[in-house]
PDB file of N, CA and C in Angstrom:
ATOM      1  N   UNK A   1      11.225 -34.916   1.706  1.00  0.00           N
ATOM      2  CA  UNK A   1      10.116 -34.032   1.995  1.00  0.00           C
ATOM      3  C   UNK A   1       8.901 -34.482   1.196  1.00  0.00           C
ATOM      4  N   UNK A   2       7.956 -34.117   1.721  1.00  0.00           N
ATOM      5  CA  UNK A   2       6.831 -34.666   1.037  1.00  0.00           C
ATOM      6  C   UNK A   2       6.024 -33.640   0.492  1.00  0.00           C
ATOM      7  N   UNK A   3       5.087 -33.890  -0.245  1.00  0.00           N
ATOM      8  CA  UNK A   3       3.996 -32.619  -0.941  1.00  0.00           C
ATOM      9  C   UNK A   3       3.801 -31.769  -0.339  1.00  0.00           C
ATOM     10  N   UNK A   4       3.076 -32.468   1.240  1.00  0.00           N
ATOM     11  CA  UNK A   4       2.203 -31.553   2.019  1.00  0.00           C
ATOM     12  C   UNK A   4       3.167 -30.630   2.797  1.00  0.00           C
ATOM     13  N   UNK A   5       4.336 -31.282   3.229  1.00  0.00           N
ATOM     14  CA  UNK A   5       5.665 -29.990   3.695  1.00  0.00           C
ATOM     15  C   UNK A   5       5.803 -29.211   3.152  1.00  0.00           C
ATOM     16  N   UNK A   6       5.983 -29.351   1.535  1.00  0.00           N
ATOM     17  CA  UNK A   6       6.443 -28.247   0.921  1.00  0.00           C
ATOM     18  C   UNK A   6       5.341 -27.092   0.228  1.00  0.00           C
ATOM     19  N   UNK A   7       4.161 -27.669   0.617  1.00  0.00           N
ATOM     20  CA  UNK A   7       2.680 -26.430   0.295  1.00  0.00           C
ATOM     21  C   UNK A   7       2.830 -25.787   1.615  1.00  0.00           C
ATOM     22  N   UNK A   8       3.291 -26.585   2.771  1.00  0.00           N
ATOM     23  CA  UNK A   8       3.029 -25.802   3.946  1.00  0.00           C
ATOM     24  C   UNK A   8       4.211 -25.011   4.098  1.00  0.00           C
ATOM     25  N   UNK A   9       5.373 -25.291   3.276  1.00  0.00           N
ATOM     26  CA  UNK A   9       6.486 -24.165   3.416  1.00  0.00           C
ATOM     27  C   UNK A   9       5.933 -22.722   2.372  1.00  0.00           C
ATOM     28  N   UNK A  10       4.955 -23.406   1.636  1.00  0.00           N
ATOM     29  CA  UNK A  10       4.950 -22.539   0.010  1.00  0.00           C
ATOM     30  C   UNK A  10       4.163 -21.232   0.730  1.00  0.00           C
ATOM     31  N   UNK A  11       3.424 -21.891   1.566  1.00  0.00           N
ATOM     32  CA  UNK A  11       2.161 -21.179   2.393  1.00  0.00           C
ATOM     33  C   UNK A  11       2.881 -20.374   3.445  1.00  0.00           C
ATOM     34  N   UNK A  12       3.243 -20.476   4.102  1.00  0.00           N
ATOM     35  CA  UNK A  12       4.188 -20.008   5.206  1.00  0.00           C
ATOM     36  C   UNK A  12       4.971 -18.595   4.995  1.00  0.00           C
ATOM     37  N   UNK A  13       5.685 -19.154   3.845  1.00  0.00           N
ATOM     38  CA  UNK A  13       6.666 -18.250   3.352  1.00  0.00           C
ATOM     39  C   UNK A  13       5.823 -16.887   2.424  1.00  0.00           C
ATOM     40  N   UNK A  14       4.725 -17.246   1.634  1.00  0.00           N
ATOM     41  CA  UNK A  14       4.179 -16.654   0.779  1.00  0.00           C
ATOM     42  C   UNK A  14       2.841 -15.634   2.325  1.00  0.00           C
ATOM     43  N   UNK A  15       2.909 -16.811   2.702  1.00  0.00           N
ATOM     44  CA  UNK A  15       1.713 -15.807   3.579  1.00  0.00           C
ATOM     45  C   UNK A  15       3.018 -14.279   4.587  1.00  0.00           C
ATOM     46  N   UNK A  16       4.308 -14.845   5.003  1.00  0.00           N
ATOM     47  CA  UNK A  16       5.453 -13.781   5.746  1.00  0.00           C
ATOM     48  C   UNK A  16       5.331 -12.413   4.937  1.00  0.00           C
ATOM     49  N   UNK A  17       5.594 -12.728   3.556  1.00  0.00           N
ATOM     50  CA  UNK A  17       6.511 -12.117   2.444  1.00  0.00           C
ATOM     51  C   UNK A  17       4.733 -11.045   2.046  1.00  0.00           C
ATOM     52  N   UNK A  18       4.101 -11.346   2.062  1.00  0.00           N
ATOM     53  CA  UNK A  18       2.753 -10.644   1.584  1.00  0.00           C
ATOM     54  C   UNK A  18       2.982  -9.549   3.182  1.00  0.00           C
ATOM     55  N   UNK A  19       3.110 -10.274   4.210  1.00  0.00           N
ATOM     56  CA  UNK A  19       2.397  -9.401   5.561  1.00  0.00           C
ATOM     57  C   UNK A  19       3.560  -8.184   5.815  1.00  0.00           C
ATOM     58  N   UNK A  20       4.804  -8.827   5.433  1.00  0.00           N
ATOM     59  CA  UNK A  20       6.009  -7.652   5.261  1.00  0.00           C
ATOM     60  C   UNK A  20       5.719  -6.926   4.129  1.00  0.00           C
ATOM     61  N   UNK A  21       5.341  -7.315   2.723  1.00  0.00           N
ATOM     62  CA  UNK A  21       5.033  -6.421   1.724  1.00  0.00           C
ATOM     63  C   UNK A  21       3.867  -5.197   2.169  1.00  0.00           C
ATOM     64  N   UNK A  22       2.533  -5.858   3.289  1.00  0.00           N
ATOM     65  CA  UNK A  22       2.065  -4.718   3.334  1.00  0.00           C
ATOM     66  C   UNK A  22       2.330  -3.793   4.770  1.00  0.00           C
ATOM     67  N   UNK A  23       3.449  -3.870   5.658  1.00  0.00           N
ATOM     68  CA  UNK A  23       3.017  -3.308   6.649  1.00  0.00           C
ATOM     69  C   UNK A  23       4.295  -2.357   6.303  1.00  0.00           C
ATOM     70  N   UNK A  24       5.436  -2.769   5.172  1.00  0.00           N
ATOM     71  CA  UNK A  24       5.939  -1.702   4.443  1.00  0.00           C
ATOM     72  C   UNK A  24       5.432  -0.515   3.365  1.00  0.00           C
ATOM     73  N   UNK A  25       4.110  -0.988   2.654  1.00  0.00           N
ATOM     74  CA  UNK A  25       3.350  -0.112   2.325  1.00  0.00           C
ATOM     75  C   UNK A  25       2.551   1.086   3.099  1.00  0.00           C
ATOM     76  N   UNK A  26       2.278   0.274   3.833  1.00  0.00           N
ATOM     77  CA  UNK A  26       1.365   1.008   5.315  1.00  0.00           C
ATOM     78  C   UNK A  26       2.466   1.908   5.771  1.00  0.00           C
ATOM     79  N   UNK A  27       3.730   1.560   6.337  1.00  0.00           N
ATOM     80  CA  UNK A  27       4.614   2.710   6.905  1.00  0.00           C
ATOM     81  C   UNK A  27       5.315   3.793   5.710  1.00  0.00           C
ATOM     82  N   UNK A  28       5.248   3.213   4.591  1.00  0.00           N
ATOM     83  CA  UNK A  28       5.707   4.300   3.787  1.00  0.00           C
ATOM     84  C   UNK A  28       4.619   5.323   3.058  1.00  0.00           C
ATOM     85  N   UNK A  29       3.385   4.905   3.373  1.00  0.00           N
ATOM     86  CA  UNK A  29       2.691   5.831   3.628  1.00  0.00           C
ATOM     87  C   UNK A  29       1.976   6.813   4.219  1.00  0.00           C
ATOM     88  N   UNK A  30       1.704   6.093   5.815  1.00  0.00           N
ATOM     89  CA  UNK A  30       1.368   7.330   6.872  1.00  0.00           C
ATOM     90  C   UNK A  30       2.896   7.742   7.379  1.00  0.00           C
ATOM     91  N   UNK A  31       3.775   7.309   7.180  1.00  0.00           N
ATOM     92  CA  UNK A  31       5.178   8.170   7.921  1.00  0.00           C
ATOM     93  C   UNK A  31       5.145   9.234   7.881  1.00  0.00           C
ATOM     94  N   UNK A  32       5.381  10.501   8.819  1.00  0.00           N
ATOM     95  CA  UNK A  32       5.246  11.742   8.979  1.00  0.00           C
ATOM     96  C   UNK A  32       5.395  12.517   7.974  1.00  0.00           C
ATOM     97  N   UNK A  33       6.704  12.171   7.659  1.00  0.00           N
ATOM     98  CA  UNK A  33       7.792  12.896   5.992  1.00  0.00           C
ATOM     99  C   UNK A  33       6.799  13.430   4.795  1.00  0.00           C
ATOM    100  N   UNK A  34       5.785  12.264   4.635  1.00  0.00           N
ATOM    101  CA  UNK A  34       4.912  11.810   3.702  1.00  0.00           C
ATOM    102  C   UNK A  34       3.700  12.952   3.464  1.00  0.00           C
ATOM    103  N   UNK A  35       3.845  13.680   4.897  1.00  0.00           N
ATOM    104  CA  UNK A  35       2.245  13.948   4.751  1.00  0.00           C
ATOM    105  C   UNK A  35       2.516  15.406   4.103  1.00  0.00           C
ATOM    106  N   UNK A  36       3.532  15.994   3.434  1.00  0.00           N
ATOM    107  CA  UNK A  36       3.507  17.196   2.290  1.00  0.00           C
ATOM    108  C   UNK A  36       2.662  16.659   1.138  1.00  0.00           C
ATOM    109  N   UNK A  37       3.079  15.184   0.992  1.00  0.00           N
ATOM    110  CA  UNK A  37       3.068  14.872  -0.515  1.00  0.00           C
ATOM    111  C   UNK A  37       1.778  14.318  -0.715  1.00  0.00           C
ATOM    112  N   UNK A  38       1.080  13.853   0.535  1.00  0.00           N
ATOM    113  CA  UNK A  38       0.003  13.338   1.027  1.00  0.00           C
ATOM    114  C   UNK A  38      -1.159  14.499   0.503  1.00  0.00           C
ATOM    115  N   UNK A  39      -1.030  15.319   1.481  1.00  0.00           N
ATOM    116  CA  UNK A  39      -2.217  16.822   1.157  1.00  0.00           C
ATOM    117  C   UNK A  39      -1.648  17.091  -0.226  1.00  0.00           C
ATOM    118  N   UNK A  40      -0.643  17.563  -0.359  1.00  0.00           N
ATOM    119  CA  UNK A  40      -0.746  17.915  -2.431  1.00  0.00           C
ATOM    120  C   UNK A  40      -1.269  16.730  -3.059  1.00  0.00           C
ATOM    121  N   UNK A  41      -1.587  15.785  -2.919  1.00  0.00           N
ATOM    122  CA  UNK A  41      -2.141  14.629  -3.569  1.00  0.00           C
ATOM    123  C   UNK A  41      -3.226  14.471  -3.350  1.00  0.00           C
ATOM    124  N   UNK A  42      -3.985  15.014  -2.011  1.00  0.00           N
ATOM    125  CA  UNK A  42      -5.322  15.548  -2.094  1.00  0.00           C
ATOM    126  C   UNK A  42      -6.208  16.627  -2.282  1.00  0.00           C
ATOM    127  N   UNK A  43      -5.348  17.291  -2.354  1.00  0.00           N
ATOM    128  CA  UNK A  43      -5.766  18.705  -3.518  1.00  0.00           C
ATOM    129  C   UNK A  43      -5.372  18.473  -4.643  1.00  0.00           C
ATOM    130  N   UNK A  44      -4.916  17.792  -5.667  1.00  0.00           N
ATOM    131  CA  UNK A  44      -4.555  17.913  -6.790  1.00  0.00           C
ATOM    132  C   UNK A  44      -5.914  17.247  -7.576  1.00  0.00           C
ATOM    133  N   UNK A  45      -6.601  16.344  -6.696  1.00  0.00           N
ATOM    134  CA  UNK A  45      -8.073  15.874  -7.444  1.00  0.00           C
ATOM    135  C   UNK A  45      -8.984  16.667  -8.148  1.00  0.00           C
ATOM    136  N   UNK A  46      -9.244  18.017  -7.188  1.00  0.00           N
ATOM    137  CA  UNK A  46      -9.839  19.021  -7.950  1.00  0.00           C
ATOM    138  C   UNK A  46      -9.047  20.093  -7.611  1.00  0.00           C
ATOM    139  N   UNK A  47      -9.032  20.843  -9.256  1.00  0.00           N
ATOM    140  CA  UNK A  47      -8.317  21.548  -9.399  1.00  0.00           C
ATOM    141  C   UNK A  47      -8.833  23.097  -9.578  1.00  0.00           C
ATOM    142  N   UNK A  48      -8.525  24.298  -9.550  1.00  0.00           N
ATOM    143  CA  UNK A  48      -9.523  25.600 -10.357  1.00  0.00           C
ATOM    144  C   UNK A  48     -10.013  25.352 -10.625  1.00  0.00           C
ATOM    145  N   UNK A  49      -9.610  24.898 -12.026  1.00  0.00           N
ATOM    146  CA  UNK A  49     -11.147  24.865 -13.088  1.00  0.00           C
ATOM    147  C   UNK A  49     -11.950  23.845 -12.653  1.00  0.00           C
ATOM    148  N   UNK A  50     -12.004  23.114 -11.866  1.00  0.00           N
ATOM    149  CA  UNK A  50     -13.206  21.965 -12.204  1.00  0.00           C
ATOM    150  C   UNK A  50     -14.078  22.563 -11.122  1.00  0.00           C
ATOM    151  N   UNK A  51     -15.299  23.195 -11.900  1.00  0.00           N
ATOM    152  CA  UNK A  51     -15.922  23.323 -11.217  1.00  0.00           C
ATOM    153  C   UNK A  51     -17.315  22.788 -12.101  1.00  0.00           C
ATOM    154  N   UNK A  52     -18.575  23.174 -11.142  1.00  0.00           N
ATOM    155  CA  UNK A  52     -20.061  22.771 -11.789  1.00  0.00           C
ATOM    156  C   UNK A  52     -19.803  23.340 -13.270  1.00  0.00           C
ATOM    157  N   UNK A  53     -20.597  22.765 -14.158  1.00  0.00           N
ATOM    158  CA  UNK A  53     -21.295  23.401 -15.344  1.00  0.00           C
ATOM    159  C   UNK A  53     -22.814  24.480 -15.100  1.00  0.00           C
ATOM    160  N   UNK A  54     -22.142  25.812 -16.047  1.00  0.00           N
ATOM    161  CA  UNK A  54     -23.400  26.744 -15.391  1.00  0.00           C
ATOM    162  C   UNK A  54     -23.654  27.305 -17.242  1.00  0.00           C
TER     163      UNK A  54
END
């Protein structure tokens, strides 16, 4: 095997392994299940107390 085979395997493999890493991120986050934990995670930003200074 030569250099350029094995950058183009390095590439190949590294470019698969990234596109499965994110389209498993992506489904484990909009999946239906998710979306309790989803809205409490967007209400938890502001809370009661944070409100203006008066």
């Amino acid at each position: 095997m030569s250099h350029d085979t094995l950058v183009l395997i390095a590439k190949s493999v590294g470019l698969i392994y990234l596109m499965v890493f994110f389209l498993i991120v992506v489904f484990q986050t909009y999946r239906p299940s998710r979306k309790a934990a989803a809205d409490r995670a967007a209400r938890s930003i502001l809370t009661a107390e944070d409100r203006p200074c008066r």
